[in-house]
C-alpha atoms as a PDB file:
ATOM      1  CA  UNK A   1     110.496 112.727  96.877  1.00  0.00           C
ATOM      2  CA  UNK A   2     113.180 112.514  99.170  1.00  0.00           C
ATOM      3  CA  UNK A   3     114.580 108.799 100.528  1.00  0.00           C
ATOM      4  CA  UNK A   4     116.060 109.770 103.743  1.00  0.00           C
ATOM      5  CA  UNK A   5     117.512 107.225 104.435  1.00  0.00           C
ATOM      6  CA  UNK A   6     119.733 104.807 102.082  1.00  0.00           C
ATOM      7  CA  UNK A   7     123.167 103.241 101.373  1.00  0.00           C
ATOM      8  CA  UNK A   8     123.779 103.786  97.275  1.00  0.00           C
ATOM      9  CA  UNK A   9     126.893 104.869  96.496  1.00  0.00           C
ATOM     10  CA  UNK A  10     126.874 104.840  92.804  1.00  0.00           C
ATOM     11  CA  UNK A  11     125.613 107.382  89.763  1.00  0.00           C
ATOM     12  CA  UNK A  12     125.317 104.961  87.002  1.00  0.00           C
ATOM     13  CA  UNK A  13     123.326 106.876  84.232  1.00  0.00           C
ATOM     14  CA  UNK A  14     120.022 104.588  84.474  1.00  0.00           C
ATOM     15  CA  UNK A  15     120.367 105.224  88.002  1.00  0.00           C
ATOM     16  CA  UNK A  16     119.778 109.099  87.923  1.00  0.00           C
ATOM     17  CA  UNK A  17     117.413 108.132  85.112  1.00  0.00           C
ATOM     18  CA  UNK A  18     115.400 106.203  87.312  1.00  0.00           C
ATOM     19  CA  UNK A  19     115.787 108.794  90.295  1.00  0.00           C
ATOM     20  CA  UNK A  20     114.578 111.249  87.595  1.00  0.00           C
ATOM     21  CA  UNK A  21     111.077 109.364  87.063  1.00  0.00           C
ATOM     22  CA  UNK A  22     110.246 109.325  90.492  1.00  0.00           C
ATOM     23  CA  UNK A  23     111.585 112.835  91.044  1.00  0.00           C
ATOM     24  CA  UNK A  24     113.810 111.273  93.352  1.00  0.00           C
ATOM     25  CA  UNK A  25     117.116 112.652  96.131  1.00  0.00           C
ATOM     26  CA  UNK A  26     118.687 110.078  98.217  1.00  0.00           C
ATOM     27  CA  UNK A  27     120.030 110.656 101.240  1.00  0.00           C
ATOM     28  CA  UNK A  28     123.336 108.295 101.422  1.00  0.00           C
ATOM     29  CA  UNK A  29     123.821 106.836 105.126  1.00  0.00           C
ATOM     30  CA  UNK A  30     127.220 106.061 106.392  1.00  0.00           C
ATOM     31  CA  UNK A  31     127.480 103.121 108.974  1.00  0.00           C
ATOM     32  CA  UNK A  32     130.248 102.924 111.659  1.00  0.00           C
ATOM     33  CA  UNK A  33     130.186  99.392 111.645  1.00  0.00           C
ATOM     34  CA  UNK A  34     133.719  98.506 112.919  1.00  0.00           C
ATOM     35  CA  UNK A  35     136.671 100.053 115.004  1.00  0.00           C
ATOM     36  CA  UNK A  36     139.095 100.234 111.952  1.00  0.00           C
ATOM     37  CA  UNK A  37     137.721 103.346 110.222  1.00  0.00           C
ATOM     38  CA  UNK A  38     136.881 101.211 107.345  1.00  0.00           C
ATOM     39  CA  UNK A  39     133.505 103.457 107.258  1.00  0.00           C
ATOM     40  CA  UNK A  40     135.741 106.152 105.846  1.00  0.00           C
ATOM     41  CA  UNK A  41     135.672 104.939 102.505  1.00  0.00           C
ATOM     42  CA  UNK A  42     132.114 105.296 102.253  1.00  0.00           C
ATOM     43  CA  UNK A  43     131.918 108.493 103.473  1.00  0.00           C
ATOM     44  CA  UNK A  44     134.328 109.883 100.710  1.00  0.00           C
ATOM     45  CA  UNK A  45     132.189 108.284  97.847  1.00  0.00           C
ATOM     46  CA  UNK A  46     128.699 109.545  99.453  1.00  0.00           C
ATOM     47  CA  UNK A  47     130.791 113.365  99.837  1.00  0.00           C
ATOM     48  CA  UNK A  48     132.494 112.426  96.135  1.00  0.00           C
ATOM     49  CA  UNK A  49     128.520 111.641  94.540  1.00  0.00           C
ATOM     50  CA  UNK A  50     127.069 115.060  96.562  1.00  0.00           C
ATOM     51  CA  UNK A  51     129.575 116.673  95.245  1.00  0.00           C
ATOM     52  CA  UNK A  52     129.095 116.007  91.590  1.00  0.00           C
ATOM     53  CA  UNK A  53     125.539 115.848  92.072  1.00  0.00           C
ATOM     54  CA  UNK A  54     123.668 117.720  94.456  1.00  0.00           C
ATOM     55  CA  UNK A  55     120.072 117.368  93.013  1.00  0.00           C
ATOM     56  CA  UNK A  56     120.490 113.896  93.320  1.00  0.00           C
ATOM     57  CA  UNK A  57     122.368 112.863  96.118  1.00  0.00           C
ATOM     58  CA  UNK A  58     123.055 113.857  99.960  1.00  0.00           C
ATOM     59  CA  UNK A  59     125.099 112.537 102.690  1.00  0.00           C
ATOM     60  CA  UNK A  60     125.207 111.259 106.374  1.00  0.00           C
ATOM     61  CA  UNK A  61     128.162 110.997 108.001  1.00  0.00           C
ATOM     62  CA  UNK A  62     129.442 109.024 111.695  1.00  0.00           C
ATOM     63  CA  UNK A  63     132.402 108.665 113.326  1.00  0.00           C
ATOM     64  CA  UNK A  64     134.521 105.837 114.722  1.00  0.00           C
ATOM     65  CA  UNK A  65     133.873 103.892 117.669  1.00  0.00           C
ATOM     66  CA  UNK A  66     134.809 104.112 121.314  1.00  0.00           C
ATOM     67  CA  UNK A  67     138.576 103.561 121.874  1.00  0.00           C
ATOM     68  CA  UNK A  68     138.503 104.217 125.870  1.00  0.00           C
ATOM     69  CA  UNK A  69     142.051 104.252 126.527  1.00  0.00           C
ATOM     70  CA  UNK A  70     142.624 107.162 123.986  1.00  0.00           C
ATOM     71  CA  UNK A  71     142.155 110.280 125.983  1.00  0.00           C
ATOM     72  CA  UNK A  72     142.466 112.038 122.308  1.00  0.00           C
ATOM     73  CA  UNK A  73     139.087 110.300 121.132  1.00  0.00           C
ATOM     74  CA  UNK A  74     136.689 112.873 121.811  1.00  0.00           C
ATOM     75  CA  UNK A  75     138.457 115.957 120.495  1.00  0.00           C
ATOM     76  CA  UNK A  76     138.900 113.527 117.209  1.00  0.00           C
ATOM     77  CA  UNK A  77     135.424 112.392 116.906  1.00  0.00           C
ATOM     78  CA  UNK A  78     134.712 116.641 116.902  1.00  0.00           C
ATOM     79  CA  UNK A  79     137.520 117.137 114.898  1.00  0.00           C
ATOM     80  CA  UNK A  80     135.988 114.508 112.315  1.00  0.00           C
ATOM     81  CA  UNK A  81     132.865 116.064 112.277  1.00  0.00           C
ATOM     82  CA  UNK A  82     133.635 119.590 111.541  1.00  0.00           C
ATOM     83  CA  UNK A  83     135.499 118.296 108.339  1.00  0.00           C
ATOM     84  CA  UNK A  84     132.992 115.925 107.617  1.00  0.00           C
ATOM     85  CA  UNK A  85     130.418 118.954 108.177  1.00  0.00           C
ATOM     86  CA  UNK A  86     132.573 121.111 105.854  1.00  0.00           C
ATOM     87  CA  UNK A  87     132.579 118.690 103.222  1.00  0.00           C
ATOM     88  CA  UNK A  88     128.646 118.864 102.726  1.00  0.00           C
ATOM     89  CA  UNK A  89     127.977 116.221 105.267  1.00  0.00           C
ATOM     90  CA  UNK A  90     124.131 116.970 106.326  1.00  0.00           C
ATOM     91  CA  UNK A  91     123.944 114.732 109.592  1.00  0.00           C
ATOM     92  CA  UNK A  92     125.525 111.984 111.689  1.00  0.00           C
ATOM     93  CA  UNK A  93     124.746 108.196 112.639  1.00  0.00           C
ATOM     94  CA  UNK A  94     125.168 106.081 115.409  1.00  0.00           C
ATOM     95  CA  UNK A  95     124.266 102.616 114.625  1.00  0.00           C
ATOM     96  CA  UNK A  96     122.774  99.933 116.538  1.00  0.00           C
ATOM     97  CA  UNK A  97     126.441  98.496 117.999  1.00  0.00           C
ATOM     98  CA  UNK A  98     126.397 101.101 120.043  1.00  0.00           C
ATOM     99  CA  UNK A  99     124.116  99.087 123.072  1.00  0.00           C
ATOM    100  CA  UNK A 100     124.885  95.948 121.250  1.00  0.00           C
ATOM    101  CA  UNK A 101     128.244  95.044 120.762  1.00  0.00           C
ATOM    102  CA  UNK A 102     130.640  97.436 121.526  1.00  0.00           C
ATOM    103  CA  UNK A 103     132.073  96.825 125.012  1.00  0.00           C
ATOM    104  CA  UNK A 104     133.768  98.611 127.976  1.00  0.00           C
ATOM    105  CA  UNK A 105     136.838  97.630 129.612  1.00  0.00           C
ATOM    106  CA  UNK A 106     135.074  96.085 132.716  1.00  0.00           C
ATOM    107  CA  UNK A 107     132.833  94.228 129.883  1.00  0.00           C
ATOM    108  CA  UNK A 108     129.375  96.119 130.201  1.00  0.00           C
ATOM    109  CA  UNK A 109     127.852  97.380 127.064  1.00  0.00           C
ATOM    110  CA  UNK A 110     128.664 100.985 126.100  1.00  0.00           C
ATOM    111  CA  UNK A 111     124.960 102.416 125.549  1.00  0.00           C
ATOM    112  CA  UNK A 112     124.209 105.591 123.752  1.00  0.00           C
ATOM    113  CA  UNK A 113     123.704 107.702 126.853  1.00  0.00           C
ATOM    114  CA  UNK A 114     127.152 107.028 128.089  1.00  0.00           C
ATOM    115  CA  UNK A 115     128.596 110.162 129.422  1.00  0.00           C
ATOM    116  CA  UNK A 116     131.691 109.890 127.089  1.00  0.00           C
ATOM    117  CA  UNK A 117     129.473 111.101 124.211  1.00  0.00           C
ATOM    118  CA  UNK A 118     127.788 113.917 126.046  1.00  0.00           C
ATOM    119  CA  UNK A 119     130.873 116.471 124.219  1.00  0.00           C
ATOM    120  CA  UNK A 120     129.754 115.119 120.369  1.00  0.00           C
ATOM    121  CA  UNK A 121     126.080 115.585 121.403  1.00  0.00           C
ATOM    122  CA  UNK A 122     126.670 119.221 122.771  1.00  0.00           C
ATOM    123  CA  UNK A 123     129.024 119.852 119.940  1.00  0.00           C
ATOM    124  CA  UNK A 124     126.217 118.585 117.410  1.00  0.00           C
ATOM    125  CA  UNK A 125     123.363 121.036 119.650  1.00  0.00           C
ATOM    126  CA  UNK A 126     125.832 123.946 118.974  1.00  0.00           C
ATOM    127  CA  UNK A 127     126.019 123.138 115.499  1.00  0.00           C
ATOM    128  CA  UNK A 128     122.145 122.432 114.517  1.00  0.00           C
ATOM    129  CA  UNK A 129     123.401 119.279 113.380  1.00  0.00           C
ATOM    130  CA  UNK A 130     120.912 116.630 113.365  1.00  0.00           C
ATOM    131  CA  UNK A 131     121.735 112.636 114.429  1.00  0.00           C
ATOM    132  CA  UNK A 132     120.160 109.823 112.935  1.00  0.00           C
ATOM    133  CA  UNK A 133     120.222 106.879 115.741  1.00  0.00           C
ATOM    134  CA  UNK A 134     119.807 103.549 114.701  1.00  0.00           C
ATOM    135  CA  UNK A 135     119.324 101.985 118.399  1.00  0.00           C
ATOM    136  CA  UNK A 136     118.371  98.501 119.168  1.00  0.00           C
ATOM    137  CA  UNK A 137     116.426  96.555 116.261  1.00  0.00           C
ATOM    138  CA  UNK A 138     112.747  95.022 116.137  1.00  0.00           C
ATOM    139  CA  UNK A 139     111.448  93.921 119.419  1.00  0.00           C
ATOM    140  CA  UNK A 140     111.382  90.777 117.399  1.00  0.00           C
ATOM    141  CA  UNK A 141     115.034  90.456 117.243  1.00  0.00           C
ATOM    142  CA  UNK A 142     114.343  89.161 121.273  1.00  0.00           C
ATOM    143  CA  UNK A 143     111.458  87.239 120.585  1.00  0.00           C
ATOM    144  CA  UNK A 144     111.698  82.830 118.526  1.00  0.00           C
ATOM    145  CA  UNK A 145     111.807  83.605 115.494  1.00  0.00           C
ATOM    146  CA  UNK A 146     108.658  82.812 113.654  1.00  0.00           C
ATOM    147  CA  UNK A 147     108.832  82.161 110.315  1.00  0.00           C
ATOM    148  CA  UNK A 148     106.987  84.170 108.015  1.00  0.00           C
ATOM    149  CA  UNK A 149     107.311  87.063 110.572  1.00  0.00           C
ATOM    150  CA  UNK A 150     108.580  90.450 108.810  1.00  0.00           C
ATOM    151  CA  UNK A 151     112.195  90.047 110.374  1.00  0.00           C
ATOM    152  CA  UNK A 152     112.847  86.133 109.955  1.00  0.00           C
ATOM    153  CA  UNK A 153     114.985  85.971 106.665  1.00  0.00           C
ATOM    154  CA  UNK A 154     117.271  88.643 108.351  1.00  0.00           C
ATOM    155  CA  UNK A 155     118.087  87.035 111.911  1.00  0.00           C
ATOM    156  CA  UNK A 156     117.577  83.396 110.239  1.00  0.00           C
ATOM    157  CA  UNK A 157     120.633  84.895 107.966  1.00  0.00           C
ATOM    158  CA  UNK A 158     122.310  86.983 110.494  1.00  0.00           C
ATOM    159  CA  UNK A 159     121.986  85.047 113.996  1.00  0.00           C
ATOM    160  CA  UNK A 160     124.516  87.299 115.486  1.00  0.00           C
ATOM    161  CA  UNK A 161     122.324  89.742 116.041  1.00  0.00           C
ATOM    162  CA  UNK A 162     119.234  87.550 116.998  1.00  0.00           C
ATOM    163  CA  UNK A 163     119.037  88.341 121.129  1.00  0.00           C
ATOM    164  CA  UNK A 164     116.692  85.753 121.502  1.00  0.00           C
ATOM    165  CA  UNK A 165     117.965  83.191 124.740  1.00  0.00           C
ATOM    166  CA  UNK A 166     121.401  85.840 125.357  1.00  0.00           C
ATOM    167  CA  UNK A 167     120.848  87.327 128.725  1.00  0.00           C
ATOM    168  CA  UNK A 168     124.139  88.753 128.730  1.00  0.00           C
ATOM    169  CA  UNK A 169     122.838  91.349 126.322  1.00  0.00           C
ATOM    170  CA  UNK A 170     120.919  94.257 126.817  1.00  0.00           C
ATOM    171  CA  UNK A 171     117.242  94.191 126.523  1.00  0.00           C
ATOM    172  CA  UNK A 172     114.978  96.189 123.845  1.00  0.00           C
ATOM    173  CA  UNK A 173     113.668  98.073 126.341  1.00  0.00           C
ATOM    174  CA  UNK A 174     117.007  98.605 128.345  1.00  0.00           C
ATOM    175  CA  UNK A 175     118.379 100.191 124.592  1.00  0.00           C
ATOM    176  CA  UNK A 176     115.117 102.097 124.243  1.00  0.00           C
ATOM    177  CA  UNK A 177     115.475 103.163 127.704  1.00  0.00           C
ATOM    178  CA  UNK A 178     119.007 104.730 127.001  1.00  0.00           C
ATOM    179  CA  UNK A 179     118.043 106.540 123.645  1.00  0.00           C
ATOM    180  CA  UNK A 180     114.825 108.298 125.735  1.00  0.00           C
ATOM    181  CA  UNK A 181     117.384 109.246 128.539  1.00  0.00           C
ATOM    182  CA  UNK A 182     119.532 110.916 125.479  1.00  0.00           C
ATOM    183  CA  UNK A 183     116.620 112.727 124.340  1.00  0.00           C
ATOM    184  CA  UNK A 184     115.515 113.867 127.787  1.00  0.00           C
ATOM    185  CA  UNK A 185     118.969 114.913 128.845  1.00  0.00           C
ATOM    186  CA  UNK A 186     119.552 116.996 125.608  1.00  0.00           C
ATOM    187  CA  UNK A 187     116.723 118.595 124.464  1.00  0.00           C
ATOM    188  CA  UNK A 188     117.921 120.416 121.928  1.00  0.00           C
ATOM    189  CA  UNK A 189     119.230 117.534 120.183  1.00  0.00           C
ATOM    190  CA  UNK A 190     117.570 117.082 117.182  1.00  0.00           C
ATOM    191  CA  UNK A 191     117.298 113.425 116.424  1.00  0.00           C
ATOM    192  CA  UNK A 192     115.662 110.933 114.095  1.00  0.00           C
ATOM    193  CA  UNK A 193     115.337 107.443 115.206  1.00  0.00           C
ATOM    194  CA  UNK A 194     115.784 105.408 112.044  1.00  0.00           C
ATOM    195  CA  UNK A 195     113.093 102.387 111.551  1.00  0.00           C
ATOM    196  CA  UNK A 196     110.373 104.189 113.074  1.00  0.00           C
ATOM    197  CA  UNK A 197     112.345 104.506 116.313  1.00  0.00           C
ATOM    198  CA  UNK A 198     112.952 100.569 116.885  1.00  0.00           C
ATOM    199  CA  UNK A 199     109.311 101.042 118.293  1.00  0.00           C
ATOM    200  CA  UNK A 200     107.766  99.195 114.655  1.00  0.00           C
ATOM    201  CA  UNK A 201     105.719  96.949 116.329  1.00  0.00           C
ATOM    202  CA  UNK A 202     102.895  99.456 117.439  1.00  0.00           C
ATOM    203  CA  UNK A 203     102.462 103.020 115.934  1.00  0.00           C
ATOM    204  CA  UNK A 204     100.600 103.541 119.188  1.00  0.00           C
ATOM    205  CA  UNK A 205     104.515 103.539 121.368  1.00  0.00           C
ATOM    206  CA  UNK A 206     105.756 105.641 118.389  1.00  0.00           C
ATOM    207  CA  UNK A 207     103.289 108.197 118.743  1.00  0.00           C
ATOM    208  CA  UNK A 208     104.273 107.919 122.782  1.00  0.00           C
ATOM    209  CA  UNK A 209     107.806 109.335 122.202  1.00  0.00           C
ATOM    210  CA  UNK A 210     106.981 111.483 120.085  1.00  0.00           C
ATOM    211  CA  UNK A 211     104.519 113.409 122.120  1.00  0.00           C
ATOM    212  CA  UNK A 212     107.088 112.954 125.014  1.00  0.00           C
ATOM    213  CA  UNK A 213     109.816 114.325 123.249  1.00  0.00           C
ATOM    214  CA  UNK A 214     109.451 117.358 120.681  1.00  0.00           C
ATOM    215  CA  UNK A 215     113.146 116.876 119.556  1.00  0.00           C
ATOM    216  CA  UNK A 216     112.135 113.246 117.952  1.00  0.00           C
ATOM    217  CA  UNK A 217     110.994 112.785 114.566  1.00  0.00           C
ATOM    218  CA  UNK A 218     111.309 109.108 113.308  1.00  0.00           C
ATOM    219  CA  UNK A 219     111.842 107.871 109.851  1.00  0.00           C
ATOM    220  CA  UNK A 220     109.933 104.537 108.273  1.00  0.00           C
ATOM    221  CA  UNK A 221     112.656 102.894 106.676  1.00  0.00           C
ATOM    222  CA  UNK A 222     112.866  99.235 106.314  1.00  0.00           C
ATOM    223  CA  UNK A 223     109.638  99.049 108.419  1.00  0.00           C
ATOM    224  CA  UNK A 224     106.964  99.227 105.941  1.00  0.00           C
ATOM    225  CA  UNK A 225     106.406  95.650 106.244  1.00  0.00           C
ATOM    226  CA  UNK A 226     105.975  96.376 109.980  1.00  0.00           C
ATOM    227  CA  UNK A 227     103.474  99.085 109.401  1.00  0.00           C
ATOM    228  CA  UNK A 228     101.877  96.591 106.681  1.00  0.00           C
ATOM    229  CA  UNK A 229     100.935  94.388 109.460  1.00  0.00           C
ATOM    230  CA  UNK A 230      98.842  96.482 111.384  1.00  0.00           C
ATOM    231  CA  UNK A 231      95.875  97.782 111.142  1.00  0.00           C
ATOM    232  CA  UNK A 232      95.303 100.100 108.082  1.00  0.00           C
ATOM    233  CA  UNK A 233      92.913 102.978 110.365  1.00  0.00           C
ATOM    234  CA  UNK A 234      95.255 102.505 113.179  1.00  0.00           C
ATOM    235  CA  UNK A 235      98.124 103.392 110.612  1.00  0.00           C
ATOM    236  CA  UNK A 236      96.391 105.839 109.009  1.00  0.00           C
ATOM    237  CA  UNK A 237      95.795 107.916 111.733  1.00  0.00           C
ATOM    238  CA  UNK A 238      99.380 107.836 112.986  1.00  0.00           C
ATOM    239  CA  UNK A 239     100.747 109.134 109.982  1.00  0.00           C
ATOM    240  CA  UNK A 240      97.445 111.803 109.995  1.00  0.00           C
ATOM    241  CA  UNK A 241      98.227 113.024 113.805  1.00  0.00           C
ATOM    242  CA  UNK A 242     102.129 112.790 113.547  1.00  0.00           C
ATOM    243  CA  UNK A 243     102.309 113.907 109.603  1.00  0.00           C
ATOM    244  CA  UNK A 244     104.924 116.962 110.963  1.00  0.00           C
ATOM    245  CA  UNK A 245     107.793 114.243 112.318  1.00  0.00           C
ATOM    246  CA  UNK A 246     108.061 110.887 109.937  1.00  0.00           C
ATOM    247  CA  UNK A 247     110.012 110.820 107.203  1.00  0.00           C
ATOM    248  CA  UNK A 248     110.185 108.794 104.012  1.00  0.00           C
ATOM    249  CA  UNK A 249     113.370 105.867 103.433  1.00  0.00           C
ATOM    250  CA  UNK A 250     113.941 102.727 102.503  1.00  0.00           C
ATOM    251  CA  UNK A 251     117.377 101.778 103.591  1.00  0.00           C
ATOM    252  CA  UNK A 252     117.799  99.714 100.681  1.00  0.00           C
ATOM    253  CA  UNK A 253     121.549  98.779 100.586  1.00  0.00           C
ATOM    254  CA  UNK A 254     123.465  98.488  96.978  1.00  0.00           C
ATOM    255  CA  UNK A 255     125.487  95.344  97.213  1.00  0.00           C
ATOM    256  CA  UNK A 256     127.022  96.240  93.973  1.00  0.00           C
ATOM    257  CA  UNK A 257     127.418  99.652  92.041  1.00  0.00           C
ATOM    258  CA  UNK A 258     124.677  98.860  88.807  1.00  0.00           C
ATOM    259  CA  UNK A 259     127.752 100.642  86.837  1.00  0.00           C
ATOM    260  CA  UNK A 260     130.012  97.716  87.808  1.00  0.00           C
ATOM    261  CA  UNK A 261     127.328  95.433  86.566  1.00  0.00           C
ATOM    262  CA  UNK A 262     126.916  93.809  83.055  1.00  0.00           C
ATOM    263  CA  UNK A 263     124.045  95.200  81.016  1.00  0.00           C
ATOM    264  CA  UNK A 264     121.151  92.076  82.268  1.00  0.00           C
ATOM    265  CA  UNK A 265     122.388  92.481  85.870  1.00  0.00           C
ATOM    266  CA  UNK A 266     121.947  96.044  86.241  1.00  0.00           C
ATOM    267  CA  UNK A 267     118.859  96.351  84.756  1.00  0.00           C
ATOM    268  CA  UNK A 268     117.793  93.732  87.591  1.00  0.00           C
ATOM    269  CA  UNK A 269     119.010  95.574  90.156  1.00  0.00           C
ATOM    270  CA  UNK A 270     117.395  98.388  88.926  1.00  0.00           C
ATOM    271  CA  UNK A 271     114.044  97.035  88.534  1.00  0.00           C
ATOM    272  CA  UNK A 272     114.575  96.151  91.968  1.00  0.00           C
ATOM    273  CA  UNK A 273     115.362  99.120  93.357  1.00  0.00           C
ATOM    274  CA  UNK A 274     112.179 100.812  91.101  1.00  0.00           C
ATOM    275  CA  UNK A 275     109.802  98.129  92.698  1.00  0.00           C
ATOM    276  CA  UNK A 276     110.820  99.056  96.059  1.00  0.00           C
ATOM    277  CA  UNK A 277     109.628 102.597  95.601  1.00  0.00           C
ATOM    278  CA  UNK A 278     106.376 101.302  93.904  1.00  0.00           C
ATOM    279  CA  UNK A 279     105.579  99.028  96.713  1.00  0.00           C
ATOM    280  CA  UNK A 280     105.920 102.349  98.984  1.00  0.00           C
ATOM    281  CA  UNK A 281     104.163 104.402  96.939  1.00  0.00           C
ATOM    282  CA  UNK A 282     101.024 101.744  96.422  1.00  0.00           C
ATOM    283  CA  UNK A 283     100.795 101.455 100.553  1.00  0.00           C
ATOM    284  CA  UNK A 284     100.666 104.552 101.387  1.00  0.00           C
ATOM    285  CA  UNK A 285      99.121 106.955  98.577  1.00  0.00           C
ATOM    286  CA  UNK A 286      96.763 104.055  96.647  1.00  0.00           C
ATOM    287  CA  UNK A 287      93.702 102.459  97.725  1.00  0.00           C
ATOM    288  CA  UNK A 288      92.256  99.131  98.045  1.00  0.00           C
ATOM    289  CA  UNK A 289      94.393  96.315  98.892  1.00  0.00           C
ATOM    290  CA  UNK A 290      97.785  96.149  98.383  1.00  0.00           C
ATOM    291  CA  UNK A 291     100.348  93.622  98.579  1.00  0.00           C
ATOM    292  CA  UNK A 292     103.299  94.533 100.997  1.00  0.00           C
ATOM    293  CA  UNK A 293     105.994  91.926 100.528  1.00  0.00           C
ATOM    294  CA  UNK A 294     104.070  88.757 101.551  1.00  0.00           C
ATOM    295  CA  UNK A 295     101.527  90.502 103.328  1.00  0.00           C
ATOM    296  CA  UNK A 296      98.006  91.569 102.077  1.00  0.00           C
ATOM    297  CA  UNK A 297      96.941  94.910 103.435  1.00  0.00           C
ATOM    298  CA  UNK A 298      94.370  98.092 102.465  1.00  0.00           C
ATOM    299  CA  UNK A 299      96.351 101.208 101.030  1.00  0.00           C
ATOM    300  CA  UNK A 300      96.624 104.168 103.363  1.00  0.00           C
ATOM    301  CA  UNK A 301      95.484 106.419 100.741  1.00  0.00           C
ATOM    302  CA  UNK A 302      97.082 109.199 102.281  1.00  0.00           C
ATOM    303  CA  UNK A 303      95.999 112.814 101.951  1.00  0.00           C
ATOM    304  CA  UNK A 304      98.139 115.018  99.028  1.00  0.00           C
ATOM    305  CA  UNK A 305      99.352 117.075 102.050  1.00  0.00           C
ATOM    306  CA  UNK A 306     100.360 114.764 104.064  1.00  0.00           C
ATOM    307  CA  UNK A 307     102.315 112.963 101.565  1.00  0.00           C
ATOM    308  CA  UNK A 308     104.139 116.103 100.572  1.00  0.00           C
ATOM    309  CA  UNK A 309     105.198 116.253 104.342  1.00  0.00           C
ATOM    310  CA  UNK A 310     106.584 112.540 104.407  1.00  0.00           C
ATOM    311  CA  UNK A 311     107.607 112.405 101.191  1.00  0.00           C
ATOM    312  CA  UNK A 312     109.853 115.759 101.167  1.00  0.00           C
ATOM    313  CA  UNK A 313     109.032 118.400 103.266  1.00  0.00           C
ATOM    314  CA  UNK A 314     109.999 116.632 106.719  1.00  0.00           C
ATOM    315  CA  UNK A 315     113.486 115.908 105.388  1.00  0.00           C
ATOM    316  CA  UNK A 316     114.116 119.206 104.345  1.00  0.00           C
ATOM    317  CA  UNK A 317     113.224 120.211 108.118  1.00  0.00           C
ATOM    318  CA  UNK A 318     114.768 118.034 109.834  1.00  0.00           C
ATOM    319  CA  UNK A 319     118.161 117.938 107.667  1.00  0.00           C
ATOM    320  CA  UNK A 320     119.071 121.242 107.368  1.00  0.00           C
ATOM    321  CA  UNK A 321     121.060 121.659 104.131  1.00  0.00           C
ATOM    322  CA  UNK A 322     119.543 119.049 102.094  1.00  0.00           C
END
């Protein structure tokens, strides 16, 4: 198995052990999250734990975030990438600021298909370098929030980034409008929309980019609970039709390296991190019903092949490298 998509920087020894029993390589996620190049640090342990261990662990770099009155930016942001590239880097992120917070000087929202990033996107084309876009969230980030929903703990937590009632900010279908023009105006871009595309509330307008756009492929992390919630056929016969272009992830996040961790604490985050593959594995390849965080659903059941496409051989497409 491949997770394609995750943020653990850290090689305790139960760790790999626990990779090992699930036959397990993680794909390690960086996340421009600021203007400071604070980011960097992440990248060099995700490049530092590939490079001690490549049957383990992979890497996904980004680069730093609009600074429109440096007319170096661009030729930086390549610069960046070849090194990043050179250092075993496997792919690059944008993450969902980009559309939702970052700014330009006259105050609109710089959205992905800005013409300022046309040069990275070319450069990436000419380089078979794939991007991982993480553009807009759940349509439910604009909708009340309803408890008991699959996305309530995390805006409840994190109102920031709960649109709901803020007309000043773009809408989801304004940011899904500007990641379709990117894949329209390069078509040779190779990119995975992370979270099933932002597009988790109905496999039905999943499966409507992806027949639009052959460069698309989308991965299903953090969504399973989104998946979980409709209907098991319906679901079924997504993954069935589209089993060529979704990949398997998680996008669980360590909060703290388990190595850092006394002896009862890592073993918690451990079991943790073990039950969130179990819960993965029991939707998708068991039968019967199954228990999805708080939701009851029937197992996908899956066919061997097409789990051997989701669970490895899509990411080994689609990241060239890993």
């Amino acid at each position: 198995m491949i997770d394609a998509h995750i943020h653990y920087g850290d090689d305790a020894p139960e760790l790999l052990a626990l990779l090992d029993e699930f036959n397990l390589k993680l794909l390690n996620i960086c996340v421009a999250q600021d203007d400071h190049g604070g980011w960097r640090d992440q990248a060099e342990t995700y490049a530092r734990l590939t490079h001690a261990d490549p049957a383990h662990f992979a890497w996904c770099t980004s680069f730093d975030l609009p600074r429109f009155a440096d007319a170096g930016y661009i030729d930086r942001v390549l610069a960046g990438l070849d090194a990043d590239f050179a250092n075993g880097a496997i792919a690059c992120k944008i993450w969902k600021n980009i559309g939702m917070e970052v700014r330009k000087p006259d105050g609109s929202f710089f959205m992905v298909d800005d013409s300022l990033f046309d040069p990275i996107y070319e450069h990436m084309i000419a380089n078979n370098w794939p991007l991982l876009t993480h553009i807009a969230e759940p349509l439910e980030c604009w909708l009340p929030l309803k408890e008991g929903s699959p996305h309530y703990g995390y805006y409840s937590r994190n109102p920031q980034w709960h649109m709901y009632g803020k007309a000043e900010f773009p809408s989801h279908g304004a940011l899904m409008d500007a990641r379709d023009h990117v894949l329209a105006k390069h078509p040779r871009l190779q990119m995975i929309g992370a979270h099933l595309g932002s597009l988790e509330y109905d496999v039905d307008e999943v499966a409507a980019r992806l027949d639009r756009y052959p460069n698309f492929a989308v991965d299903i992390s953090a969504r399973l609970a989104d998946l979980a919630i409709q209907d098991s056929a319906k679901v079924r016969t997504f993954f069935d039709n589209y089993q060529d272009r979704i990949l398997f992830g998680t996008d669980v996040v360590m909060r703290q390296a388990p190595s850092t961790l006394g002896e009862t604490e890592r073993q918690a985050a451990l079991d943790a991190l073990r039950q969130t593959y179990v819960m993965h594995i029991d939707y998708l390849q068991g039968t019967g019903p199954v228990q999805v965080r708080s939701y009851s659903t029937e197992a996908l059941a899956l066919p061997a092949a097409v789990l051997e496409q989701v669970y490895r051989t899509n990411a080994l497409h689609y990241y060239p490298g890993l």
